[in-house]
PDB file of N, CA and C in Angstrom:
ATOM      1  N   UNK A   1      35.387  30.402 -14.530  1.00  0.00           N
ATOM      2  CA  UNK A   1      36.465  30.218 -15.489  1.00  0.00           C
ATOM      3  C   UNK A   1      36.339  28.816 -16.090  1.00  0.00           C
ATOM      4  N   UNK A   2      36.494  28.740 -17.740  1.00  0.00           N
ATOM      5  CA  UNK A   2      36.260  27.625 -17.848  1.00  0.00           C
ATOM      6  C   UNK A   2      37.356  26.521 -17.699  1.00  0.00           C
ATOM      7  N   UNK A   3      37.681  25.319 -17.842  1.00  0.00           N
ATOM      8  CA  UNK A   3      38.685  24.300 -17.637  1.00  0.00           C
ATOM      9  C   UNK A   3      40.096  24.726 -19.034  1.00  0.00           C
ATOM     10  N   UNK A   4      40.872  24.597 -18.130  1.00  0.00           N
ATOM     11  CA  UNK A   4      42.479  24.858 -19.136  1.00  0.00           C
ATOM     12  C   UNK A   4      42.209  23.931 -20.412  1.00  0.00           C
ATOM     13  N   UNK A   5      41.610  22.950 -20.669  1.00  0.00           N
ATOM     14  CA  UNK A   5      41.604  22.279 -22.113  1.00  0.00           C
ATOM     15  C   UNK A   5      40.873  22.959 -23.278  1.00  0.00           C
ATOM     16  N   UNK A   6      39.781  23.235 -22.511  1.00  0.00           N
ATOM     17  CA  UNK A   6      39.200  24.060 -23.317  1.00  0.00           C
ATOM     18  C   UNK A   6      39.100  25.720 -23.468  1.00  0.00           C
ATOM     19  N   UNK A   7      40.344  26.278 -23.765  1.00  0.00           N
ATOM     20  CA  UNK A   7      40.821  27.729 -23.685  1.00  0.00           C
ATOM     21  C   UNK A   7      41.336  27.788 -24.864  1.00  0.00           C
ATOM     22  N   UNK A   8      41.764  26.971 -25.907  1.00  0.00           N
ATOM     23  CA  UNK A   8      41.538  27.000 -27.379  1.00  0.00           C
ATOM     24  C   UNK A   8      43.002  28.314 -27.197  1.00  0.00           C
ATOM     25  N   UNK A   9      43.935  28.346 -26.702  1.00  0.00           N
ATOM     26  CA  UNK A   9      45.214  29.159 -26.734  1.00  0.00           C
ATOM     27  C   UNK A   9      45.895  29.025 -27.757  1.00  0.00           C
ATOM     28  N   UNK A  10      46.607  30.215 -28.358  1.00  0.00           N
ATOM     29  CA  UNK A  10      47.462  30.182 -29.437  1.00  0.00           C
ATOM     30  C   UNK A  10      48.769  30.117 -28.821  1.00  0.00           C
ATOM     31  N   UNK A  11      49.882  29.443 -29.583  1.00  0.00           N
ATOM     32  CA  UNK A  11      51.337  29.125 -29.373  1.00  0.00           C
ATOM     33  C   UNK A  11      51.783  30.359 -28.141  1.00  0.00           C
ATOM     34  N   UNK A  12      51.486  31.678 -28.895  1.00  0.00           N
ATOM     35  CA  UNK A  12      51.779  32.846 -28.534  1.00  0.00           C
ATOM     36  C   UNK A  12      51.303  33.344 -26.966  1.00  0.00           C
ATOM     37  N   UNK A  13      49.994  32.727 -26.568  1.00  0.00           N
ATOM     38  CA  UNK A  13      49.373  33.488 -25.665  1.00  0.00           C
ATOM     39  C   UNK A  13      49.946  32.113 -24.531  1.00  0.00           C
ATOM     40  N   UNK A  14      50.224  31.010 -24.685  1.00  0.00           N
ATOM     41  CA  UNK A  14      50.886  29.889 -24.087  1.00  0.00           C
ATOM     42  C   UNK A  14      51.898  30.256 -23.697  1.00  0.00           C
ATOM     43  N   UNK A  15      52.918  30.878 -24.156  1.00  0.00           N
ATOM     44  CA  UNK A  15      53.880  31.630 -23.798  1.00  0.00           C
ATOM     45  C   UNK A  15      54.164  32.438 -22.728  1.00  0.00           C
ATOM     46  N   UNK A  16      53.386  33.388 -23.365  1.00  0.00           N
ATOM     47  CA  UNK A  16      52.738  34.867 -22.378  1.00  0.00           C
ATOM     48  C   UNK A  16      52.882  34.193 -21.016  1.00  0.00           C
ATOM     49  N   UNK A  17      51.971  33.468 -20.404  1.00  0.00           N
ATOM     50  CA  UNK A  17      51.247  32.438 -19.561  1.00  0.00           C
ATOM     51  C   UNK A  17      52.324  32.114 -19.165  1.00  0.00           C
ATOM     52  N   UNK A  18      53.224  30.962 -19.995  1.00  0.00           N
ATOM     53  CA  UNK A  18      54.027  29.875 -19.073  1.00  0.00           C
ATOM     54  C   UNK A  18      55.164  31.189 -18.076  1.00  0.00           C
ATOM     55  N   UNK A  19      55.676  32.310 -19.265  1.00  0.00           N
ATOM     56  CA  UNK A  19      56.675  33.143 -19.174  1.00  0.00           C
ATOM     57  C   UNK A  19      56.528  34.030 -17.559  1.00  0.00           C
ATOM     58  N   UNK A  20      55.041  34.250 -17.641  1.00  0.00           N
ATOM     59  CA  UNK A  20      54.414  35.345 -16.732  1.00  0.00           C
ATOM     60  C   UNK A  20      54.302  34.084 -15.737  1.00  0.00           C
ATOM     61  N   UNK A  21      54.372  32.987 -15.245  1.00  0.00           N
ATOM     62  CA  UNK A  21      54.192  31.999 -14.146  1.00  0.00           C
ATOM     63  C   UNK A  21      55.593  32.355 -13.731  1.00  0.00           C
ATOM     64  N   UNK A  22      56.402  32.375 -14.040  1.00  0.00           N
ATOM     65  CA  UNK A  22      58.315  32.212 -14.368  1.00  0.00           C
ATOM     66  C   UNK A  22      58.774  33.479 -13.712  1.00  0.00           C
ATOM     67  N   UNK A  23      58.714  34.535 -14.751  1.00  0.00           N
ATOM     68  CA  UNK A  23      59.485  35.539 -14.279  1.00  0.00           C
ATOM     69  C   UNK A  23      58.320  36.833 -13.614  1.00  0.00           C
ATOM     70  N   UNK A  24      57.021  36.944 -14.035  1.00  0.00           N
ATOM     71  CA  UNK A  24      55.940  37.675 -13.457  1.00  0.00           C
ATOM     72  C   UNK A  24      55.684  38.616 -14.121  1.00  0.00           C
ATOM     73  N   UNK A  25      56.169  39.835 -14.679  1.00  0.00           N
ATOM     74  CA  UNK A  25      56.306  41.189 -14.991  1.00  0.00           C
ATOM     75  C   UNK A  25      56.259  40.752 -16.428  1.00  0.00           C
ATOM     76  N   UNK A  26      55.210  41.455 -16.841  1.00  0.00           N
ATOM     77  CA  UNK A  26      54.949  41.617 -18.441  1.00  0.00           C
ATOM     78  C   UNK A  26      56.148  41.987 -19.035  1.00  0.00           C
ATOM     79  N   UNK A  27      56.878  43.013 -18.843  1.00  0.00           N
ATOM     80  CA  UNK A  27      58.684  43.741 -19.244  1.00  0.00           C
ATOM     81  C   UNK A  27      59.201  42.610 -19.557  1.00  0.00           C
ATOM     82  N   UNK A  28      59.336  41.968 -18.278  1.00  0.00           N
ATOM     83  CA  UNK A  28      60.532  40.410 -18.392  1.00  0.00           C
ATOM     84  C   UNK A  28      59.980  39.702 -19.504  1.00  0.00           C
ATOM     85  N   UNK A  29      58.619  39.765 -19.416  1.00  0.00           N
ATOM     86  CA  UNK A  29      58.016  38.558 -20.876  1.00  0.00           C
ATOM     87  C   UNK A  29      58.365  39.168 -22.009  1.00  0.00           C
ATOM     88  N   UNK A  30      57.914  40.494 -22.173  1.00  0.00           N
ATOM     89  CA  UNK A  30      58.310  41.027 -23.274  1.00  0.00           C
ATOM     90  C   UNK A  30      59.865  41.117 -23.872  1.00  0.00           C
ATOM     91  N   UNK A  31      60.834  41.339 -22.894  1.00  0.00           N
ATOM     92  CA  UNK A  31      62.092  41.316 -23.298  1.00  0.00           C
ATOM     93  C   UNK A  31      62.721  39.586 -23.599  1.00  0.00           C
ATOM     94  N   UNK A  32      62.173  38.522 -22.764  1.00  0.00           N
ATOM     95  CA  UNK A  32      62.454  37.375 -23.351  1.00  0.00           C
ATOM     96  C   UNK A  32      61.896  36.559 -24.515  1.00  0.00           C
ATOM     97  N   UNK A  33      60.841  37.288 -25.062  1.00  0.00           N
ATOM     98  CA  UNK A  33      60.044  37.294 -26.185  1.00  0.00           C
ATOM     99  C   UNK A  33      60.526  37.744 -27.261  1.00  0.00           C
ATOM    100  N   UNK A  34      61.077  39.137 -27.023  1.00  0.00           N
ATOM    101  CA  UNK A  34      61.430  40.116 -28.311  1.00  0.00           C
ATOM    102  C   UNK A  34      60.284  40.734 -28.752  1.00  0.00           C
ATOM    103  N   UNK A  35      59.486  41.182 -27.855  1.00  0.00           N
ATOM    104  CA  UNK A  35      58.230  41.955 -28.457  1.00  0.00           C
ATOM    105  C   UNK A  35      57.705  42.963 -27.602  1.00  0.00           C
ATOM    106  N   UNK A  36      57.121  43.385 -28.217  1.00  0.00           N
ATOM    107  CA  UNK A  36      56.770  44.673 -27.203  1.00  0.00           C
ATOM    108  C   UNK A  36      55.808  44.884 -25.954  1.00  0.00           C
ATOM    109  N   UNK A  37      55.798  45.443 -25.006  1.00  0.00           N
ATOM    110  CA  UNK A  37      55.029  45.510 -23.955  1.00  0.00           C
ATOM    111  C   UNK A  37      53.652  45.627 -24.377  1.00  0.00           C
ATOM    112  N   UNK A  38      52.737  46.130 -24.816  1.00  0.00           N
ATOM    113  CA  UNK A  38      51.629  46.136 -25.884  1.00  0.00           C
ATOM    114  C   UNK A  38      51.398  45.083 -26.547  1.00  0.00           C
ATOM    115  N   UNK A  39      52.117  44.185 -26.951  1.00  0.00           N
ATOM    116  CA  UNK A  39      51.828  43.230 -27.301  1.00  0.00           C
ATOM    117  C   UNK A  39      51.889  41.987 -26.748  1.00  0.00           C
ATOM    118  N   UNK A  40      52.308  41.939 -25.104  1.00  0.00           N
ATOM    119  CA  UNK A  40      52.490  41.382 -24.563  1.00  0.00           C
ATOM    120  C   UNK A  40      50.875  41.241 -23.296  1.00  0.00           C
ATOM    121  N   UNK A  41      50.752  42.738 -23.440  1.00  0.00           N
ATOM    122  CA  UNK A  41      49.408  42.863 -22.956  1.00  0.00           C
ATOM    123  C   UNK A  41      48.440  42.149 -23.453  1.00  0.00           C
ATOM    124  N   UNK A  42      48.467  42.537 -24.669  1.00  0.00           N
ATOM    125  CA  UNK A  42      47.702  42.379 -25.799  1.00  0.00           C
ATOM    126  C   UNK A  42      47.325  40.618 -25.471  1.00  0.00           C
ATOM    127  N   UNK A  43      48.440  39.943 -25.706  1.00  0.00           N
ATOM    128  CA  UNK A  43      48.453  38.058 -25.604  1.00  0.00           C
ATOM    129  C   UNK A  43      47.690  37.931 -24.151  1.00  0.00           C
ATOM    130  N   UNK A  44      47.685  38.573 -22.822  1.00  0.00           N
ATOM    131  CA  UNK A  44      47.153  38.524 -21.467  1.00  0.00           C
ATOM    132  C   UNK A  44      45.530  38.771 -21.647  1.00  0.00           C
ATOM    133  N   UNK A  45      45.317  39.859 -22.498  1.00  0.00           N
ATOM    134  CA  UNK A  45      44.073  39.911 -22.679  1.00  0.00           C
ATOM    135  C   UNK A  45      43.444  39.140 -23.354  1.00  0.00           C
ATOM    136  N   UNK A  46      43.977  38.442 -24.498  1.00  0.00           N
ATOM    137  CA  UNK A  46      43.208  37.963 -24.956  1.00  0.00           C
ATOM    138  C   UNK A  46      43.308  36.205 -24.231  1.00  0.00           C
ATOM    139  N   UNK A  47      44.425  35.644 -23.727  1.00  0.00           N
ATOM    140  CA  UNK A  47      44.315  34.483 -23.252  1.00  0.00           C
ATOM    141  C   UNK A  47      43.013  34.666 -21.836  1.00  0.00           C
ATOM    142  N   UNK A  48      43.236  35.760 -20.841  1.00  0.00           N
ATOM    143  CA  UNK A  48      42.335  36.312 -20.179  1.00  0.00           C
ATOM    144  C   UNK A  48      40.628  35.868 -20.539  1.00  0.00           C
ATOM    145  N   UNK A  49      40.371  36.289 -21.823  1.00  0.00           N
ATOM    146  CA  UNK A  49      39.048  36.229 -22.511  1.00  0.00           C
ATOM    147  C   UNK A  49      38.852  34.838 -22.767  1.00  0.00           C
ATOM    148  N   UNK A  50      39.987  34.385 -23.007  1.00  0.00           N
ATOM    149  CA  UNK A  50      39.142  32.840 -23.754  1.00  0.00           C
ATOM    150  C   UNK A  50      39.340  31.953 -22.838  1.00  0.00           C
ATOM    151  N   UNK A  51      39.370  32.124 -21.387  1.00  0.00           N
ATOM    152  CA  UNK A  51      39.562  31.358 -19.873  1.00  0.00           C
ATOM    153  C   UNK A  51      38.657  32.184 -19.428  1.00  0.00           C
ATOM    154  N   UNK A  52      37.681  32.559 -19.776  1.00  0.00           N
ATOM    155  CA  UNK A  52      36.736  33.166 -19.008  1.00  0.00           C
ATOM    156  C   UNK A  52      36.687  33.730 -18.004  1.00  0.00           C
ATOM    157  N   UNK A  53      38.129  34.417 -17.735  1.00  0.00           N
ATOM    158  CA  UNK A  53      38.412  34.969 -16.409  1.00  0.00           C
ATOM    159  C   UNK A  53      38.451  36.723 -15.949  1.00  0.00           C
ATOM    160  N   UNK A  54      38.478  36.736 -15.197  1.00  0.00           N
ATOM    161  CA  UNK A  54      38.243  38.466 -15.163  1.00  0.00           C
ATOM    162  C   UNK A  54      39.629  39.207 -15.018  1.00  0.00           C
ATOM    163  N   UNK A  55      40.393  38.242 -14.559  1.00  0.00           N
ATOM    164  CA  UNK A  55      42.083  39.269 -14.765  1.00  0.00           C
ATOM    165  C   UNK A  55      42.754  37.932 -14.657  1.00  0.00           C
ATOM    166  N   UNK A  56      44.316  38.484 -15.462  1.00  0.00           N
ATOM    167  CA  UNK A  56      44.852  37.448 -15.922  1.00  0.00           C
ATOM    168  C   UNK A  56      45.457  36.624 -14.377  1.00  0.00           C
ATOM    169  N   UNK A  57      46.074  36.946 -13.158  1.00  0.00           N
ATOM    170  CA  UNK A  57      46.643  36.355 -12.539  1.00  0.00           C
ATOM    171  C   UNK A  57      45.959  34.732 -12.295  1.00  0.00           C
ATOM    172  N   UNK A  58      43.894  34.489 -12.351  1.00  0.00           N
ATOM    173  CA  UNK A  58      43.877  33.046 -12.336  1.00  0.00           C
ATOM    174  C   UNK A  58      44.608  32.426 -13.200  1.00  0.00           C
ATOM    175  N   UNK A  59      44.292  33.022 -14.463  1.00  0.00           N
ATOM    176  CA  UNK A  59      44.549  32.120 -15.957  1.00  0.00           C
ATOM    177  C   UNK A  59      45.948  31.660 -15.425  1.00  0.00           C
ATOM    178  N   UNK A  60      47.051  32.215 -15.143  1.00  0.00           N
ATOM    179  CA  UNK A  60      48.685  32.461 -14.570  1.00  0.00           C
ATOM    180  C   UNK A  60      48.609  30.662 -13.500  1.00  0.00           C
ATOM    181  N   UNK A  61      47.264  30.974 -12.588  1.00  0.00           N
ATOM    182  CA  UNK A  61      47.286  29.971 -11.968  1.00  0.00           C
ATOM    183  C   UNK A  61      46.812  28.611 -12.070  1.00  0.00           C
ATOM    184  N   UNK A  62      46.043  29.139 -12.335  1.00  0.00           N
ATOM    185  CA  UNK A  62      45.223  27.562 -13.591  1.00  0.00           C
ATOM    186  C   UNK A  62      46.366  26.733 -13.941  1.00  0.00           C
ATOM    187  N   UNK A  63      46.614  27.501 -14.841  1.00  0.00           N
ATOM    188  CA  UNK A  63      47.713  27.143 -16.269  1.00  0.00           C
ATOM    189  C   UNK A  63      48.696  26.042 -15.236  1.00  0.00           C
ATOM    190  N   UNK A  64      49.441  27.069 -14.214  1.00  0.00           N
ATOM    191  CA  UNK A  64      50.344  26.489 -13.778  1.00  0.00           C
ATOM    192  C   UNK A  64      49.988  25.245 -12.822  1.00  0.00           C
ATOM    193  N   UNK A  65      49.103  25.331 -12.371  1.00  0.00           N
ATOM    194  CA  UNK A  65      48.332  23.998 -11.796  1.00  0.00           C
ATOM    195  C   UNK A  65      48.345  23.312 -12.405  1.00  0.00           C
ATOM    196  N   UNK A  66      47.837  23.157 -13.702  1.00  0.00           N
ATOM    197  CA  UNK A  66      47.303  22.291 -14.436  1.00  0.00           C
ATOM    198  C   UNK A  66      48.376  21.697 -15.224  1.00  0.00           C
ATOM    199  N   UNK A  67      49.113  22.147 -15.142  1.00  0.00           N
ATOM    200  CA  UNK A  67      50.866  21.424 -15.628  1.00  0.00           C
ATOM    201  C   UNK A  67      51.444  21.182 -14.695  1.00  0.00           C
ATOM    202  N   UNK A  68      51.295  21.466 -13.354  1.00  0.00           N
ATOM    203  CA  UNK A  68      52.515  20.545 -12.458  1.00  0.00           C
ATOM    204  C   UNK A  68      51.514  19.643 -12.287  1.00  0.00           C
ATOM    205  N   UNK A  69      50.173  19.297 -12.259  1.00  0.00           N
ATOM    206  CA  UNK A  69      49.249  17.946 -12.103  1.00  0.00           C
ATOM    207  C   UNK A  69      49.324  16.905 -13.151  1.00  0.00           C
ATOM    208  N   UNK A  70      49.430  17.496 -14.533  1.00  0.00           N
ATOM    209  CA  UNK A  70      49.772  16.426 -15.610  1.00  0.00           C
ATOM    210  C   UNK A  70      51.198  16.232 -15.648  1.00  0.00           C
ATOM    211  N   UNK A  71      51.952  16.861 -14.828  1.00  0.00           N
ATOM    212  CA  UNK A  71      53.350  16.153 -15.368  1.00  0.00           C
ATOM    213  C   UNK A  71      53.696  15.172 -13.707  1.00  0.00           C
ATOM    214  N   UNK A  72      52.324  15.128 -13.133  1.00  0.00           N
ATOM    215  CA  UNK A  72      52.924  14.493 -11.578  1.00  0.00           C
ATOM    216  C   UNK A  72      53.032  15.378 -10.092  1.00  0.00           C
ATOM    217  N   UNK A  73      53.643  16.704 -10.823  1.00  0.00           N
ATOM    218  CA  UNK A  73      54.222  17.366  -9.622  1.00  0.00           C
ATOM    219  C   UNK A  73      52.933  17.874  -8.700  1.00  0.00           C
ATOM    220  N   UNK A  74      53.354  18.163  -7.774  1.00  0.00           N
ATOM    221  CA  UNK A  74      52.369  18.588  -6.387  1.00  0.00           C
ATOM    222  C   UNK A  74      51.778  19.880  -6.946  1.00  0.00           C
ATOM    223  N   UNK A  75      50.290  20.150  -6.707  1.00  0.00           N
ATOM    224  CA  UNK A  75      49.463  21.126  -6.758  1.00  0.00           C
ATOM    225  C   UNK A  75      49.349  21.603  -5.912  1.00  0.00           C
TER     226      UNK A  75
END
């Protein structure tokens, strides 16, 4: 998987990510989003692809690592 800086993420798929660290269940993302389950997939797969990862739960972990380390908090 490559490094969280370089995953080149759109606003949208950042979301997906922070949302799915938070509440877990694509549904919950989708309903606090306002968008549809399909398209919620849709943002997993493709953030998935451009983290070079094979299913989304690293990207989920990465992500969230990699923001409680730049803001200080314990990894």
């Amino acid at each position: 998987m490559k490094p969280t800086n370089e995953w080149k993420l759109s606003p949208r798929e950042v979301q997906c990510i922070e949302l799915s660290a938070e509440v877990g269940m694509a549904k919950l993302v989708a309903d606090k989003l306002g968008i549809s389950l399909s398209t919620v997939e849709s943002y997993r797969q493709s953030a998935t692809k451009k983290a070079g990862a094979r299913s989304f739960l690293p990207v989920v972990v990465a992500w969230d690592r990699n923001r409680r380390t730049n803001k200080g908090e314990p990894a």
